[in-house]
C-alpha atoms as a PDB file:
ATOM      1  CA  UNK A   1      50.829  42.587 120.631  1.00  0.00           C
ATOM      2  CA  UNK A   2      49.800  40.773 123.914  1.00  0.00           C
ATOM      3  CA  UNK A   3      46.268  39.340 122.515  1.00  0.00           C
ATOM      4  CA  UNK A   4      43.388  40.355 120.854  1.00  0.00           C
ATOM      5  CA  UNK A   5      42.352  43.857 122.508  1.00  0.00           C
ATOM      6  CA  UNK A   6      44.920  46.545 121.194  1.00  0.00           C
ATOM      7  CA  UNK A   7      44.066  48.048 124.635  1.00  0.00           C
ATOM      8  CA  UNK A   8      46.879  45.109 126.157  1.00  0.00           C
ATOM      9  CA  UNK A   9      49.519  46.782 123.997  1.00  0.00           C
ATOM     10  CA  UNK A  10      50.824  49.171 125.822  1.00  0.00           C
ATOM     11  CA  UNK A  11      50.597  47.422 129.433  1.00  0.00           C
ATOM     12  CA  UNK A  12      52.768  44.209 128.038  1.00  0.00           C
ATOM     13  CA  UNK A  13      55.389  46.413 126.518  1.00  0.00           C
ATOM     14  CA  UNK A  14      55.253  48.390 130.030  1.00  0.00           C
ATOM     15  CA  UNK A  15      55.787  44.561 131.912  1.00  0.00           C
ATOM     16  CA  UNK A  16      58.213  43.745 129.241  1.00  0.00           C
ATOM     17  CA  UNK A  17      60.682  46.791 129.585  1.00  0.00           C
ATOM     18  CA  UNK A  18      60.196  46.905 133.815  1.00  0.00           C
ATOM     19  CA  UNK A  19      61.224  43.069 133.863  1.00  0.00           C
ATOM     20  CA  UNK A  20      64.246  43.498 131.418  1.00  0.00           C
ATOM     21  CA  UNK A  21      65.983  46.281 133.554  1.00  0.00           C
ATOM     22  CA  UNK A  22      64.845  44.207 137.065  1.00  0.00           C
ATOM     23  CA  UNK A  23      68.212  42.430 137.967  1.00  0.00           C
ATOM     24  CA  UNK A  24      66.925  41.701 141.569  1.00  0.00           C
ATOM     25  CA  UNK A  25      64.091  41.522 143.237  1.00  0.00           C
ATOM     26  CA  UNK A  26      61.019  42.947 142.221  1.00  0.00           C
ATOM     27  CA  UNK A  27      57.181  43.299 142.860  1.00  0.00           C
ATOM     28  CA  UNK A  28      55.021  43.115 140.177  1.00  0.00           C
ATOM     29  CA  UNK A  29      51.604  43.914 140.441  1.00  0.00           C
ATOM     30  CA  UNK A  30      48.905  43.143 137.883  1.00  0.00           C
ATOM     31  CA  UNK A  31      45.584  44.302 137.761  1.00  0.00           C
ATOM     32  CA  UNK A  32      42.680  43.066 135.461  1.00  0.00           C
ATOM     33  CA  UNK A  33      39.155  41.843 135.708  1.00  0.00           C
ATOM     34  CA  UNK A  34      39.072  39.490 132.407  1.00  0.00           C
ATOM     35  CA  UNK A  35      41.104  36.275 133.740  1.00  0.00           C
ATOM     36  CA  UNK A  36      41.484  35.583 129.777  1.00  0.00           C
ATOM     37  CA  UNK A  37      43.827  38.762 129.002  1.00  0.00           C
ATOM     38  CA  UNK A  38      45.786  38.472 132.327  1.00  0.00           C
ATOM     39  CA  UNK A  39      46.215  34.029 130.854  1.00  0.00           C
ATOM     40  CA  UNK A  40      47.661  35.914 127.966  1.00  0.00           C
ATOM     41  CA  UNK A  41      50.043  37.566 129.667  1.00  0.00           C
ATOM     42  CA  UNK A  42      50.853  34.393 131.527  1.00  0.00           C
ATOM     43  CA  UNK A  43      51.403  32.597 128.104  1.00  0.00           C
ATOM     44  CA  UNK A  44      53.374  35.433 126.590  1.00  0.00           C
ATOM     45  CA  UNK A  45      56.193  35.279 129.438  1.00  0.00           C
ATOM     46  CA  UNK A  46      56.061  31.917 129.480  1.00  0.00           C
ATOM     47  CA  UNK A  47      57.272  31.741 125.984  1.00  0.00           C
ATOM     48  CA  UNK A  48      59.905  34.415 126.997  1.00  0.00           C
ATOM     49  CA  UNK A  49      60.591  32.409 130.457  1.00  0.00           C
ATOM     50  CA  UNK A  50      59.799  28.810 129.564  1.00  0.00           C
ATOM     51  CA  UNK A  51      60.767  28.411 133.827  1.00  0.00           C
ATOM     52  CA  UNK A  52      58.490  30.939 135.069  1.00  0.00           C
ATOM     53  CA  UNK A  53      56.224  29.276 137.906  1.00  0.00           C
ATOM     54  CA  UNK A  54      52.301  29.864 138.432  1.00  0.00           C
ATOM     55  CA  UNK A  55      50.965  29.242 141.590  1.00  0.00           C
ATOM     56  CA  UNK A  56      46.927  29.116 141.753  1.00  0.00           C
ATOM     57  CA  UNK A  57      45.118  30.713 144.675  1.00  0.00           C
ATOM     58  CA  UNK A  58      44.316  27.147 146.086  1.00  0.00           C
ATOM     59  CA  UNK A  59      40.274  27.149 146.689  1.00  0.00           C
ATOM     60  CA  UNK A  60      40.177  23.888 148.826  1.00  0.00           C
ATOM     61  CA  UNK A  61      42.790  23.992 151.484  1.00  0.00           C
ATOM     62  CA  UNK A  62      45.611  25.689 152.240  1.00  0.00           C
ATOM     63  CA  UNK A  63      48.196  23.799 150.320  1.00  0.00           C
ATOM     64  CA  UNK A  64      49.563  27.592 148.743  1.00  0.00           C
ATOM     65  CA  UNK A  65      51.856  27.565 152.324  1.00  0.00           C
ATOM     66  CA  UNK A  66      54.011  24.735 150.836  1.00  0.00           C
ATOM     67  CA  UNK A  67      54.050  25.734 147.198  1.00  0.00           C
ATOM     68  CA  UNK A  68      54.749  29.303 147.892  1.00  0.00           C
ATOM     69  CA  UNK A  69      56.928  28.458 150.399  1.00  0.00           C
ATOM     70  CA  UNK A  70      58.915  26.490 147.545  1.00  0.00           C
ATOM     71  CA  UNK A  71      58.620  29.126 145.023  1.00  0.00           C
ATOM     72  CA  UNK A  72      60.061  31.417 147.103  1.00  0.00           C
ATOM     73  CA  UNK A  73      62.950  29.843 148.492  1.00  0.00           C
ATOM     74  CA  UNK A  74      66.774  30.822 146.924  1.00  0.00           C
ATOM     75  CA  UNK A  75      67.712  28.417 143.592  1.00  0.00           C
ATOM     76  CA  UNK A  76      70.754  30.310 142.387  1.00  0.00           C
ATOM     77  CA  UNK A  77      70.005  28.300 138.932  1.00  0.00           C
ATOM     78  CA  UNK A  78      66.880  30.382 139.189  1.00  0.00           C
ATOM     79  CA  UNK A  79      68.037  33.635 140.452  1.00  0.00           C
ATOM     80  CA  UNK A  80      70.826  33.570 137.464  1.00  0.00           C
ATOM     81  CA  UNK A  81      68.187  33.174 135.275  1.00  0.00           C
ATOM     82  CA  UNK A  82      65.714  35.439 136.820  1.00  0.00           C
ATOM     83  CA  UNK A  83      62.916  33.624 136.652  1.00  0.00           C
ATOM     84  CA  UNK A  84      59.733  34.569 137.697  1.00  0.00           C
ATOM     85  CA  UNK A  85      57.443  33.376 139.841  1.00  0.00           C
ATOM     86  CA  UNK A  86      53.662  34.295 138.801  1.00  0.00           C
ATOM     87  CA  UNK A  87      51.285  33.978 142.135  1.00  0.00           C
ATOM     88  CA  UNK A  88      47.420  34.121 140.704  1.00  0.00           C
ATOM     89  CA  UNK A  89      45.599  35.421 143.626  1.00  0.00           C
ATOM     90  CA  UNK A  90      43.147  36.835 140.532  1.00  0.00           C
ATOM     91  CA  UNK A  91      40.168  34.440 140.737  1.00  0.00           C
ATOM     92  CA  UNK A  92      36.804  34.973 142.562  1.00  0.00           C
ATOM     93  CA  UNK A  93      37.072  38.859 142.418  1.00  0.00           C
ATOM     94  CA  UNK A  94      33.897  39.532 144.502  1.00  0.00           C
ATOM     95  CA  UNK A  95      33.832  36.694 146.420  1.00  0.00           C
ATOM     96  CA  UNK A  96      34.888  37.733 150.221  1.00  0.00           C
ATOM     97  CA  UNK A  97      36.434  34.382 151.493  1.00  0.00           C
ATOM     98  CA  UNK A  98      38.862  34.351 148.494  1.00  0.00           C
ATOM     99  CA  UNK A  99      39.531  38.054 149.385  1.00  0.00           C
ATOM    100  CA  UNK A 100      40.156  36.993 153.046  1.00  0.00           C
ATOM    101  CA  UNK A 101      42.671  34.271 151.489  1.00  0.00           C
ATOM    102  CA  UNK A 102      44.204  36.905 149.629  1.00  0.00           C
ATOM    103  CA  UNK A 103      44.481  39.059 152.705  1.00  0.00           C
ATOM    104  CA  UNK A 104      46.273  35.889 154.011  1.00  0.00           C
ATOM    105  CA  UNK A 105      48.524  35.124 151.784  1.00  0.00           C
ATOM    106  CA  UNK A 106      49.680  39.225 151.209  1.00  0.00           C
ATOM    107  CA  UNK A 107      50.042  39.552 155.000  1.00  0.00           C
ATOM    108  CA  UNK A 108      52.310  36.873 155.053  1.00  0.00           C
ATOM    109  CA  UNK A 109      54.492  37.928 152.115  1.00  0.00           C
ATOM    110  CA  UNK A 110      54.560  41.579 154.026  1.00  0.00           C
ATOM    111  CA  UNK A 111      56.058  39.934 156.944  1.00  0.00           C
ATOM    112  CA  UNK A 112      58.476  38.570 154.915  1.00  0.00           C
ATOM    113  CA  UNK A 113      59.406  41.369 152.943  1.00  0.00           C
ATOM    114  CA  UNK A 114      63.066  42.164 153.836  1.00  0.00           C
ATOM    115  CA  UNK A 115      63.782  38.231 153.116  1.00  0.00           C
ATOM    116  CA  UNK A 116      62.114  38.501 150.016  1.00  0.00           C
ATOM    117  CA  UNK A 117      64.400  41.717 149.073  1.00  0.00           C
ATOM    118  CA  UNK A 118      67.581  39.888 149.873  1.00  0.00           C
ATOM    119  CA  UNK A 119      67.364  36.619 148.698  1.00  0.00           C
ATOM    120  CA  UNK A 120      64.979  36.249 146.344  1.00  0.00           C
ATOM    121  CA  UNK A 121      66.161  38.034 143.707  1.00  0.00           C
ATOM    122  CA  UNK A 122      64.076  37.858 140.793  1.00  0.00           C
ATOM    123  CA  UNK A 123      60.559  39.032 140.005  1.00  0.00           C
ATOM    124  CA  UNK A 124      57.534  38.122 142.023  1.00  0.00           C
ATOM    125  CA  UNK A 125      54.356  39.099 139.850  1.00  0.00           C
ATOM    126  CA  UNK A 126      50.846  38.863 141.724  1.00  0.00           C
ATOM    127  CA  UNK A 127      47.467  38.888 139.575  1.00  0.00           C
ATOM    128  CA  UNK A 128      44.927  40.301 141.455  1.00  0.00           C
ATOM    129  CA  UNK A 129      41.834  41.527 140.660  1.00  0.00           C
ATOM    130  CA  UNK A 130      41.071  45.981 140.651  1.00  0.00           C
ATOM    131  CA  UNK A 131      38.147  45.295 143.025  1.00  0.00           C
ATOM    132  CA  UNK A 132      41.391  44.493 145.303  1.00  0.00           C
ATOM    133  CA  UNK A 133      43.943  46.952 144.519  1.00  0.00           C
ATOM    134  CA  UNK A 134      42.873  49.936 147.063  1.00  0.00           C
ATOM    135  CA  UNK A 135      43.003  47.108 149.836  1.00  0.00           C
ATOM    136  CA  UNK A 136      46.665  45.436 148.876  1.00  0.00           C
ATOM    137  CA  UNK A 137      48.102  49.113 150.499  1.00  0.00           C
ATOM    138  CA  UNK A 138      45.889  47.835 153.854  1.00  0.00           C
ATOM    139  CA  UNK A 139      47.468  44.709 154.482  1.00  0.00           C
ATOM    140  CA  UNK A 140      50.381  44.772 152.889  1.00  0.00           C
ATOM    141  CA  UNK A 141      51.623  48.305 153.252  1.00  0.00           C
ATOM    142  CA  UNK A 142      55.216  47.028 152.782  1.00  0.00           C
ATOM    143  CA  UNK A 143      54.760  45.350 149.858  1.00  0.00           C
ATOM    144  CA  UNK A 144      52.863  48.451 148.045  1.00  0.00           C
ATOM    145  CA  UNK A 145      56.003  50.302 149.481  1.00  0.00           C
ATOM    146  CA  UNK A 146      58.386  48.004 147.684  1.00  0.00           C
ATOM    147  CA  UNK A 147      56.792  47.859 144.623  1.00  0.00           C
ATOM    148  CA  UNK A 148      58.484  48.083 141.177  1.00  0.00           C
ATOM    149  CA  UNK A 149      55.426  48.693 138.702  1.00  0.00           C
ATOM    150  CA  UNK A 150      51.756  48.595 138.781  1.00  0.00           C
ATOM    151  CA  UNK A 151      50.497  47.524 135.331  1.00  0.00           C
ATOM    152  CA  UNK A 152      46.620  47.676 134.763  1.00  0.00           C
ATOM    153  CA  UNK A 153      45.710  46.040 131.837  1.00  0.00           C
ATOM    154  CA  UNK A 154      42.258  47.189 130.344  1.00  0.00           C
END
């Protein structure tokens, strides 16, 4: 089990199983309002994918550009061992400049979408927060498009 809510269960197994069969590129999205359970998750893979890369929704400046940037580039060391990269745009659910920085940041991975298919090659798993989810589909239709699994964890 995932942590302490039995609820978590079935959504890690369901993350588990999508990311074992993923041999390219995929979009993960995942959707939860307690920051604690979606840390668990975090930890969990972690342990499963000692490699696997957060990168915080930066409150203070824009310093994301660079460290997604970086994340995202091809490492075939990485790609062979599909590691994933973990993007926490999760924080601040109700908070509308961190939802405009989200917009940002999602807008900019949509225009990149067919060079994320082809060479990045592993999974890409963005936190967000549900108050979010019916707006991802708004500004980043092609991302929803492309999407491997939505897992909403309780």
């Amino acid at each position: 089990m995932c942590g302490p809510n039995a609820g978590t269960e079935q959504p890690w197994l369901s993350l588990q199983r999508h990311l074992e069969r993923s041999d390219r590129f995929t979009l993960v999205l995942l959707i939860s309002a307690d920051p604690s359970i979606l840390e668990t998750f975090y930890r969990h893979l972690k342990i499963q994918t000692p490699c696997v890369q957060i990168i915080p929704l930066d409150e203070t400046a824009a310093h994301w550009v660079d460290t997604l940037e970086s994340a995202l580039a091809p490492d075939d060391a990485l790609i062979q061992r599909h590691v994933p990269v973990w993007l926490a745009l999760d924080c601040h659910p109700t908070d509308p400049g961190t939802d405009r920085q989200r917009d940002v940041i999602l807008a900019a991975l949509n225009q990149h979408r067919t060079q994320l298919e082809r060479s990045f090659r592993r999974p890409l798993l963005i936190a967000l927060p549900p108050s979010y989810l019916r707006r991802i589909w708004e500004i980043a239709p092609d991302l929803w498009t492309i999407r491997g699994i939505v897992v909403q964890i309780p």
